[in-house]
C-alpha atoms as a PDB file:
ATOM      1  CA  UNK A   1      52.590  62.069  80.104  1.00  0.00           C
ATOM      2  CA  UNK A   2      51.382  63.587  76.977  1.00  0.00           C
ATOM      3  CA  UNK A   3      47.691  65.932  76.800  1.00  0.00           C
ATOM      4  CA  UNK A   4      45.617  63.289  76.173  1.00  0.00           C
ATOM      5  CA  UNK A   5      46.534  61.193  78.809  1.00  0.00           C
ATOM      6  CA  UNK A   6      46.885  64.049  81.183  1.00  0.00           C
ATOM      7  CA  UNK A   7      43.358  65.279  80.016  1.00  0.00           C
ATOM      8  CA  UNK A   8      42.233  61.431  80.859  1.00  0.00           C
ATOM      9  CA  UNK A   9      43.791  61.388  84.204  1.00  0.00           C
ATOM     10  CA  UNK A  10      42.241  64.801  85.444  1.00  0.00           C
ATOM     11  CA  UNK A  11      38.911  64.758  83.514  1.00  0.00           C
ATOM     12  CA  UNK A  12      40.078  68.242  81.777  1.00  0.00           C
ATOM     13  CA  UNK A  13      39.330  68.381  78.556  1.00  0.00           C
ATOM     14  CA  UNK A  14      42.278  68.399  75.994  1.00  0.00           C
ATOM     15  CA  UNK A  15      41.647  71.960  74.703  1.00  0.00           C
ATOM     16  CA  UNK A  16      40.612  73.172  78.640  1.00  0.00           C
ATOM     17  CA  UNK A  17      44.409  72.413  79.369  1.00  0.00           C
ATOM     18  CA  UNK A  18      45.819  73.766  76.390  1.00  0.00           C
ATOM     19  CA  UNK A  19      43.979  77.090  77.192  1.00  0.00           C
ATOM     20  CA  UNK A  20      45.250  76.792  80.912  1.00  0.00           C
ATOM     21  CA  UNK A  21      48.894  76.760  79.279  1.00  0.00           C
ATOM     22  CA  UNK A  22      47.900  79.753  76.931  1.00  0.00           C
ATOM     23  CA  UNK A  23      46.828  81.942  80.095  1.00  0.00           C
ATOM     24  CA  UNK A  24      50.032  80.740  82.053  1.00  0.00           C
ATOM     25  CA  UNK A  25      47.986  78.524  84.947  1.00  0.00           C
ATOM     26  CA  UNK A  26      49.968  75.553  84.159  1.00  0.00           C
ATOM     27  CA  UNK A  27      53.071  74.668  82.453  1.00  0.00           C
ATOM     28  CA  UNK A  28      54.364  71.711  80.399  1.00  0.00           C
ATOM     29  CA  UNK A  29      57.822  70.680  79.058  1.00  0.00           C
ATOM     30  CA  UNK A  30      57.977  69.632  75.750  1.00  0.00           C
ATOM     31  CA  UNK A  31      59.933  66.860  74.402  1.00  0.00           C
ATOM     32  CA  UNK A  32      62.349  66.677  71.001  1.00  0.00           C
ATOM     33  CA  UNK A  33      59.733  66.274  69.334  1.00  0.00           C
ATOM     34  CA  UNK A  34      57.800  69.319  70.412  1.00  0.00           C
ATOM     35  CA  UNK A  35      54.438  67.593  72.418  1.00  0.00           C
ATOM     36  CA  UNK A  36      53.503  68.588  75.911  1.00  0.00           C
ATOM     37  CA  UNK A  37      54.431  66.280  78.129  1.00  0.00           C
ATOM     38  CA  UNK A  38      53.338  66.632  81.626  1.00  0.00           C
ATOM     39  CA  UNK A  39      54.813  65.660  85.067  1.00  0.00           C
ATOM     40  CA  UNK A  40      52.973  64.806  88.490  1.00  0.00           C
ATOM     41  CA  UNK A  41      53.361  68.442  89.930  1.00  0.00           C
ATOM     42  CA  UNK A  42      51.868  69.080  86.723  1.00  0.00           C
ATOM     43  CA  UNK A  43      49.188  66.865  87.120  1.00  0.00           C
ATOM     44  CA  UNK A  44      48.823  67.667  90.740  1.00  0.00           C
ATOM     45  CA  UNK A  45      47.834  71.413  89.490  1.00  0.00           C
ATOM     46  CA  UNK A  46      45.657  70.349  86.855  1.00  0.00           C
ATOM     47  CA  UNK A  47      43.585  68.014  89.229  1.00  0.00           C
ATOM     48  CA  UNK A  48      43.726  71.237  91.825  1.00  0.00           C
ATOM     49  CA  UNK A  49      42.521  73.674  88.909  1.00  0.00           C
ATOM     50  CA  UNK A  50      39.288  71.159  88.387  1.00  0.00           C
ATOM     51  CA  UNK A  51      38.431  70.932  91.693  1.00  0.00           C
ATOM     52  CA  UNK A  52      38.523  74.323  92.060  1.00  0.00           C
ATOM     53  CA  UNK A  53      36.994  75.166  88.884  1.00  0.00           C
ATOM     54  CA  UNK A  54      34.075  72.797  90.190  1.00  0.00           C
ATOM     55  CA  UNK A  55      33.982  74.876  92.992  1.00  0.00           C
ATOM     56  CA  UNK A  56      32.985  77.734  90.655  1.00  0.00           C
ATOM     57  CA  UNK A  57      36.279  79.454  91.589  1.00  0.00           C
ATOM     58  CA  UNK A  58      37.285  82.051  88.795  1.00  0.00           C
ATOM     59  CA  UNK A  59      40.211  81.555  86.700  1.00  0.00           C
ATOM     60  CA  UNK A  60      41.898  84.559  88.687  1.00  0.00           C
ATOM     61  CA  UNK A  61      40.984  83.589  91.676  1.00  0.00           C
ATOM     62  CA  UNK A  62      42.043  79.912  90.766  1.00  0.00           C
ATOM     63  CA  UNK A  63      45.477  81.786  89.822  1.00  0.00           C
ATOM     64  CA  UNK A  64      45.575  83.103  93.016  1.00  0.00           C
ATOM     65  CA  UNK A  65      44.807  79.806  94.894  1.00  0.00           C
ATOM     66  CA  UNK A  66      47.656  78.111  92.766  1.00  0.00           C
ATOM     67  CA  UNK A  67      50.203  81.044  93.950  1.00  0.00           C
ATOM     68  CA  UNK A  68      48.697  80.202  97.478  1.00  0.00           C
ATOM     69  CA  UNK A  69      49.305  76.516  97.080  1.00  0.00           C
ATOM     70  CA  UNK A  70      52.957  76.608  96.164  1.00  0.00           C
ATOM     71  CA  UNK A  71      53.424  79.167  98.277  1.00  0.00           C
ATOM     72  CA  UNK A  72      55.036  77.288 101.597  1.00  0.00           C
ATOM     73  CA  UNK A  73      55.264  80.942 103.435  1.00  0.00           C
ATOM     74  CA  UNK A  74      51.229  81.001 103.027  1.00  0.00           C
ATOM     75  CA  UNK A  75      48.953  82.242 105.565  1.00  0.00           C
ATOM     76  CA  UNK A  76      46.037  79.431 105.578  1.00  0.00           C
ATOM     77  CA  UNK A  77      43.980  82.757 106.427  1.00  0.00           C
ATOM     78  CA  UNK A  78      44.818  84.030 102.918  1.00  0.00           C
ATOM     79  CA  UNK A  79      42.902  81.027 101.824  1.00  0.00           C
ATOM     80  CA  UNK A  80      40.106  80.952 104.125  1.00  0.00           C
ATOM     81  CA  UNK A  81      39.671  84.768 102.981  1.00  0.00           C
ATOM     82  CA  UNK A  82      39.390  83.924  99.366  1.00  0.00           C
ATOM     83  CA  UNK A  83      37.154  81.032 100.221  1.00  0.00           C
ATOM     84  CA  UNK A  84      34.971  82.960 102.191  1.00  0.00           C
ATOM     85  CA  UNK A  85      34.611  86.026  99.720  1.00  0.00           C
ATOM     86  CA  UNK A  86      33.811  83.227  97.145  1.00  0.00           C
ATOM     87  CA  UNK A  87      31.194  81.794  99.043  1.00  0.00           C
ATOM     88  CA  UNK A  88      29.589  84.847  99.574  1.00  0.00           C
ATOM     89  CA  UNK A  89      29.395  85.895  95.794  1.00  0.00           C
ATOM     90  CA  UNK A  90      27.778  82.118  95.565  1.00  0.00           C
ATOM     91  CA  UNK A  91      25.052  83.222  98.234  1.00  0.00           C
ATOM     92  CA  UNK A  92      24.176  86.154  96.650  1.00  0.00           C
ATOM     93  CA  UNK A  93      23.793  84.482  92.935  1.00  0.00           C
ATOM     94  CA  UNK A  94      21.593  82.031  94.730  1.00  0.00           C
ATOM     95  CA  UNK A  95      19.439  84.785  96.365  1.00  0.00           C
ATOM     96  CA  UNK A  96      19.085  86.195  92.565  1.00  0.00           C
ATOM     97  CA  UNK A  97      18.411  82.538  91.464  1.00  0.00           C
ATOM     98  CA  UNK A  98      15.536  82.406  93.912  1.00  0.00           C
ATOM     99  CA  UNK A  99      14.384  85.836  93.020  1.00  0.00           C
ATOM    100  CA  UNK A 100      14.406  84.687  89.376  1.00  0.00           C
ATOM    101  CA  UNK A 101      12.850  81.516  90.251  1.00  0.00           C
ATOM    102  CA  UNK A 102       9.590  83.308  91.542  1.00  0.00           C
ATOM    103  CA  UNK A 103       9.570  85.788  88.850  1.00  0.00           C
ATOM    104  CA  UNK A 104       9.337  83.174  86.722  1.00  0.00           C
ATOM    105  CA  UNK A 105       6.494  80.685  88.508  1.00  0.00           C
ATOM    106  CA  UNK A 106       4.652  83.536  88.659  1.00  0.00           C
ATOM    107  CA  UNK A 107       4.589  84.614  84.816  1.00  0.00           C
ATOM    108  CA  UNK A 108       3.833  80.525  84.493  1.00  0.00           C
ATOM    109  CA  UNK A 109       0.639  80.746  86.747  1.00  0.00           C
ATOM    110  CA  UNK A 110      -0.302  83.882  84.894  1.00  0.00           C
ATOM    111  CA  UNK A 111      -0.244  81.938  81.390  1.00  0.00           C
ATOM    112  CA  UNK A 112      -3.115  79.934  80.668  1.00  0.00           C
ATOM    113  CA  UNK A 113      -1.384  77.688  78.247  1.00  0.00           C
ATOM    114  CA  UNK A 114      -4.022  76.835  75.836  1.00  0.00           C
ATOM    115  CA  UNK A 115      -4.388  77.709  72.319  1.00  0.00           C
ATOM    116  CA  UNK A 116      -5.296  81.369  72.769  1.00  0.00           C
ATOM    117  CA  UNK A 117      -2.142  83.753  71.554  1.00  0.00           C
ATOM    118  CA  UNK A 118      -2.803  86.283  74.763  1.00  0.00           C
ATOM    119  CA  UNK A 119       0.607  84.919  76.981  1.00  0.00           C
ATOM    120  CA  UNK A 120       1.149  86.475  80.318  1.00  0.00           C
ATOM    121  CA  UNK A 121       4.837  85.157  80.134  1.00  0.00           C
ATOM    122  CA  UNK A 122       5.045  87.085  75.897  1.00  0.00           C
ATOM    123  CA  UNK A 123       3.341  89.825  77.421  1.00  0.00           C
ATOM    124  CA  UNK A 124       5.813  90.281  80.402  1.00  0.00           C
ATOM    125  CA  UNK A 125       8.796  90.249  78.117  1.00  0.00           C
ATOM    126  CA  UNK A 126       8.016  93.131  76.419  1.00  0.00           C
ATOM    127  CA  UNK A 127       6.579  95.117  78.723  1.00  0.00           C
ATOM    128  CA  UNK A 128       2.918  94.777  77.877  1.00  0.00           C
ATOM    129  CA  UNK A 129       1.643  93.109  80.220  1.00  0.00           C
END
């Protein structure tokens, strides 16, 4: 299967799987005439690499999971271990997204928004307020 069906058949976007190629995540043979083509274990990894990716998984920790997958001497608690340490690094951004989130309702109830320049949110932002 060439890129652009491969990119069709995992939702990846054509240059998103050349640049998982560049940085060695996946592989694909190439033909006589020189395009990609890709095979289901190919595939397979590129659908797993989206998934994760969705996941917010970093590309080295995405690595990582792919050495885990085709790993069949694996310790599932490997996984679970990554998985947890990710989720935690997702809890804290959402604490600082809810931190932010006040921060910023607050500066909006502070601004009057009407036609007078004097903005609580301006004023905030550099440190005038």
């Amino acid at each position: 299967m060439n890129i652009g069906q491969a990119a069709r058949v995992t939702g990846l976007p054509v240059k998103t799987i050349r640049y998982y190629e560049e940085i060695g995540l996946v592989s694909a043979d190439r033909g006589d005439n020189g395009y990609r083509d890709f095979d289901d274990e190919q595939l397979t990894r590129l659908r797993f690499l989206s998934r994760a990716r969705k996941l917010g998984f970093s590309l080295e920790e995405c690595r990582h999971l792919i050495g885990l997958y085709c790993d069949q001497n694996r310790a599932s608690r490997d996984v679970r271990a990554l998985a947890i340490d990710h989720l935690a690094e997702i809890r804290t951004k959402i604490e600082e997204l809810r931190k932010l989130e006040t921060t910023l309702e607050g500066l909006i109830a502070e601004c009057h928004g009407n036609d007078d320049p004097q903005c609580a949110i301006l004023g905030q932002l550099a440190g005038t307020a």
